[in-house]
N, C-alpha and C. Protein backbone atom coordinates (compact mmCIF):
# COMPACT_ATOMS: atom_id res chain seq x y z
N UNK A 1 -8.51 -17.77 0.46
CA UNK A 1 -7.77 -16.52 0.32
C UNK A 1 -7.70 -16.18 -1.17
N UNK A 2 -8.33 -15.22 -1.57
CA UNK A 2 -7.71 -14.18 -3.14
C UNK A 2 -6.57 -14.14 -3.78
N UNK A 3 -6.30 -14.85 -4.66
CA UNK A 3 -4.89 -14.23 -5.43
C UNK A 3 -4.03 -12.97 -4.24
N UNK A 4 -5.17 -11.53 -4.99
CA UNK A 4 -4.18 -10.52 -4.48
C UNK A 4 -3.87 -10.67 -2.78
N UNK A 5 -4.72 -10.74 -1.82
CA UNK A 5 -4.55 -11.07 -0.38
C UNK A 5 -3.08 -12.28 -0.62
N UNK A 6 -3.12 -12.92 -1.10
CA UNK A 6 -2.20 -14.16 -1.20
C UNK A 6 -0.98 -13.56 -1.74
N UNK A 7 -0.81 -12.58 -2.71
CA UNK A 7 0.07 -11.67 -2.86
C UNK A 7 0.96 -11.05 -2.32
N UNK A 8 -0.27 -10.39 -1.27
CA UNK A 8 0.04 -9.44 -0.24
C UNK A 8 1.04 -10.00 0.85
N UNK A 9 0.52 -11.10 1.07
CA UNK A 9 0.91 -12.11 2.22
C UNK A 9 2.33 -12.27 1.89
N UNK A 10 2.49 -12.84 1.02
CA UNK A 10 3.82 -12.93 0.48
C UNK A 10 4.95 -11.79 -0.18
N UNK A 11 3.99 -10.65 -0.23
CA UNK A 11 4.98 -9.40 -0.47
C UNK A 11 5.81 -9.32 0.94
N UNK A 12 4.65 -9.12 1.62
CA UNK A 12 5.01 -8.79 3.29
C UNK A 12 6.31 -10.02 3.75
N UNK A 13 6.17 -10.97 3.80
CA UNK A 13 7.16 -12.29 3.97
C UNK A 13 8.44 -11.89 3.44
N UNK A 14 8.93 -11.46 2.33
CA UNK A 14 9.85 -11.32 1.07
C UNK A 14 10.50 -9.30 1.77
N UNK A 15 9.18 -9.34 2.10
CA UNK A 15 9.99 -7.29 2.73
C UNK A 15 9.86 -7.46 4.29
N UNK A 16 10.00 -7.88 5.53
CA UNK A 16 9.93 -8.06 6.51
C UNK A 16 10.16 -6.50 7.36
N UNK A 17 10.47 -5.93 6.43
CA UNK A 17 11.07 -4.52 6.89
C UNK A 17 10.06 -3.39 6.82
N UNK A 18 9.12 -3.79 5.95
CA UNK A 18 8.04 -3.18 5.46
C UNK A 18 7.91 -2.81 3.97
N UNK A 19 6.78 -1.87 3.57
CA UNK A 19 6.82 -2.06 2.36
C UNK A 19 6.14 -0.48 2.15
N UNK A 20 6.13 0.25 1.08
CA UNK A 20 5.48 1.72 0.67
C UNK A 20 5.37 1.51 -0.66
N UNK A 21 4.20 2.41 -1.15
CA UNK A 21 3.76 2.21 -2.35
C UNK A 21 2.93 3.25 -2.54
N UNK A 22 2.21 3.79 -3.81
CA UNK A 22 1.84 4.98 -4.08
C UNK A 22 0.48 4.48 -4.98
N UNK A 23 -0.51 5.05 -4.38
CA UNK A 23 -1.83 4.79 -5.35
C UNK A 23 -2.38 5.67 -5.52
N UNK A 24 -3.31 6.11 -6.39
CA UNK A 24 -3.96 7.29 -6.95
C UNK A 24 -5.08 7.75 -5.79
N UNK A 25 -5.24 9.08 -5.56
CA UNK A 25 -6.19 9.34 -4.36
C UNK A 25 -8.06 9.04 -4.53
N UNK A 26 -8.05 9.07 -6.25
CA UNK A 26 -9.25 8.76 -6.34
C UNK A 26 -9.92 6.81 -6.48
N UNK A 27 -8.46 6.23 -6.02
CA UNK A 27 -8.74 4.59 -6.26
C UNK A 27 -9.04 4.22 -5.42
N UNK A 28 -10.93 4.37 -4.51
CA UNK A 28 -10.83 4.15 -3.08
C UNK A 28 -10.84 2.45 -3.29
N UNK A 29 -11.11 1.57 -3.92
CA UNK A 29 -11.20 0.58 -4.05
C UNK A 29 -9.62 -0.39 -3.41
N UNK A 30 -8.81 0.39 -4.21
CA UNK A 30 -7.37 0.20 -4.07
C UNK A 30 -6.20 0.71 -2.44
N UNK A 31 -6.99 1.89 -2.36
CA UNK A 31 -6.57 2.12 -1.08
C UNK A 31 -7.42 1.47 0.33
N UNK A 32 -9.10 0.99 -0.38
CA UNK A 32 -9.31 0.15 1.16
C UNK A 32 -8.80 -1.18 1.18
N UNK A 33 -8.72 -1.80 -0.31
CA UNK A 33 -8.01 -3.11 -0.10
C UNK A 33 -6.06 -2.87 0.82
N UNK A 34 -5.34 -1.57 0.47
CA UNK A 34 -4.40 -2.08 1.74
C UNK A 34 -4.28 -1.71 3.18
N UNK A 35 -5.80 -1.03 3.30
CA UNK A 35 -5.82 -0.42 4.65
C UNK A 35 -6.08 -1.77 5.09
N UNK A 36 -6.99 -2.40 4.48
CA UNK A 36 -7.18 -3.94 4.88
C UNK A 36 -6.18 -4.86 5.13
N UNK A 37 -5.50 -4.65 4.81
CA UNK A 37 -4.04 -5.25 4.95
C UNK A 37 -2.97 -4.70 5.51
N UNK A 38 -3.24 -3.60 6.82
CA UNK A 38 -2.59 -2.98 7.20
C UNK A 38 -1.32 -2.28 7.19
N UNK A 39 -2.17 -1.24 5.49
CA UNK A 39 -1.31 -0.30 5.29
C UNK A 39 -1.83 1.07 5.77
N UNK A 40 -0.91 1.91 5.99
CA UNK A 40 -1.56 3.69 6.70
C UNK A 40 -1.12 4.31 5.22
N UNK A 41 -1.88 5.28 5.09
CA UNK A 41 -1.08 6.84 4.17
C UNK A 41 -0.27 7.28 4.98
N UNK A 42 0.66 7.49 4.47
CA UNK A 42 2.12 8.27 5.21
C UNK A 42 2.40 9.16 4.53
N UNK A 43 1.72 9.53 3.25
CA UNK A 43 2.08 11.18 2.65
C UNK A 43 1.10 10.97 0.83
N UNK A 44 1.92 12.47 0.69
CA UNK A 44 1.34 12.60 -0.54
C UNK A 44 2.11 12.98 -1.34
N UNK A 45 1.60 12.95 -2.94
CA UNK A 45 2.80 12.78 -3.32
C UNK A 45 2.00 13.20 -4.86
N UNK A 46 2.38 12.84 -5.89
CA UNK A 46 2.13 13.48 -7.39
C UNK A 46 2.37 12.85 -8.38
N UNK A 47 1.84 11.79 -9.12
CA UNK A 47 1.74 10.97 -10.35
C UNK A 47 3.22 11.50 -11.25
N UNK A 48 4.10 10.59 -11.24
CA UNK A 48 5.29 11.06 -11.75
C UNK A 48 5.18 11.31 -13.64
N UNK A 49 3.96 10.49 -13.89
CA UNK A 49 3.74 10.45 -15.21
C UNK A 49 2.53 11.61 -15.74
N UNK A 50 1.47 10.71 -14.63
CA UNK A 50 0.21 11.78 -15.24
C UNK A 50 -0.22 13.11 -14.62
N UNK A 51 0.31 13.20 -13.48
CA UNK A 51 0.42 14.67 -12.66
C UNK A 51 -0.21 14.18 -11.57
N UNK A 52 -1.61 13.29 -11.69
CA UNK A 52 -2.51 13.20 -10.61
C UNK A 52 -2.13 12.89 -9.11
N UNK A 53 -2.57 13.58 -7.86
CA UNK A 53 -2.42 12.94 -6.36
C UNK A 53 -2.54 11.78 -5.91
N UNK A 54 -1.44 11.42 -5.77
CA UNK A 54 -1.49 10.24 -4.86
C UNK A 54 -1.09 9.65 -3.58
N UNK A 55 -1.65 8.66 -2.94
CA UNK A 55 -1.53 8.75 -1.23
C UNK A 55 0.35 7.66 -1.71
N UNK A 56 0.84 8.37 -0.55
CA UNK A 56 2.09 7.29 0.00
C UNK A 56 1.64 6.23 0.80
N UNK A 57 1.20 4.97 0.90
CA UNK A 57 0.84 3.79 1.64
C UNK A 57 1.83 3.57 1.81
N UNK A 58 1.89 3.41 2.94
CA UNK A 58 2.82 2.18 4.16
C UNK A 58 2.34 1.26 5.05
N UNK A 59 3.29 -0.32 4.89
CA UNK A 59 2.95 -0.96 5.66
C UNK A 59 4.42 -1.47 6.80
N UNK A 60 4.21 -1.28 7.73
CA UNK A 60 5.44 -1.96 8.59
C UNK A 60 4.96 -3.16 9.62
N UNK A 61 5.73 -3.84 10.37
CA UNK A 61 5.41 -5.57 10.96
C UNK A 61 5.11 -4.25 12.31
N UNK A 62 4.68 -5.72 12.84
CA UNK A 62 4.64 -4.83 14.59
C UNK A 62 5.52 -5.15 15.34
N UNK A 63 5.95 -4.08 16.31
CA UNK A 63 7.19 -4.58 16.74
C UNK A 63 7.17 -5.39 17.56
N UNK A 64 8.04 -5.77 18.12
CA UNK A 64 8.46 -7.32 18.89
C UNK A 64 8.26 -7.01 19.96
């Protein structure tokens, strides 16, 4: 397992509730690594610093 996957693993463990996060729309690199890790886009949204679009990623557990 990768550092970041190993990361991930343990973000998810530590947020059980789920987790959202915001990446730039042109970082496909970045957004397939958490689709891979089963995150969805759940919105959009606008670089609070540099202006640029960015996707809302979300990840939630499955339910019980």
């Amino acid at each position: 397992m990768g550092v970041a996957a190993a990361l991930m693993t343990e973000a998810k463990r530590i947020s059980p509730g789920g987790l959202d996060l915001y990446v730039n729309t042109d970082n496909l690199r970045a957004i397939q690594f958490y689709q891979k890790h089963g995150f969805v886009i759940s919105g959009e949204a606008l670089n609070w610093r540099s202006g640029a679009p960015v996707h809302k990623m979300s990840w939630r557990p499955p339910a019980a």
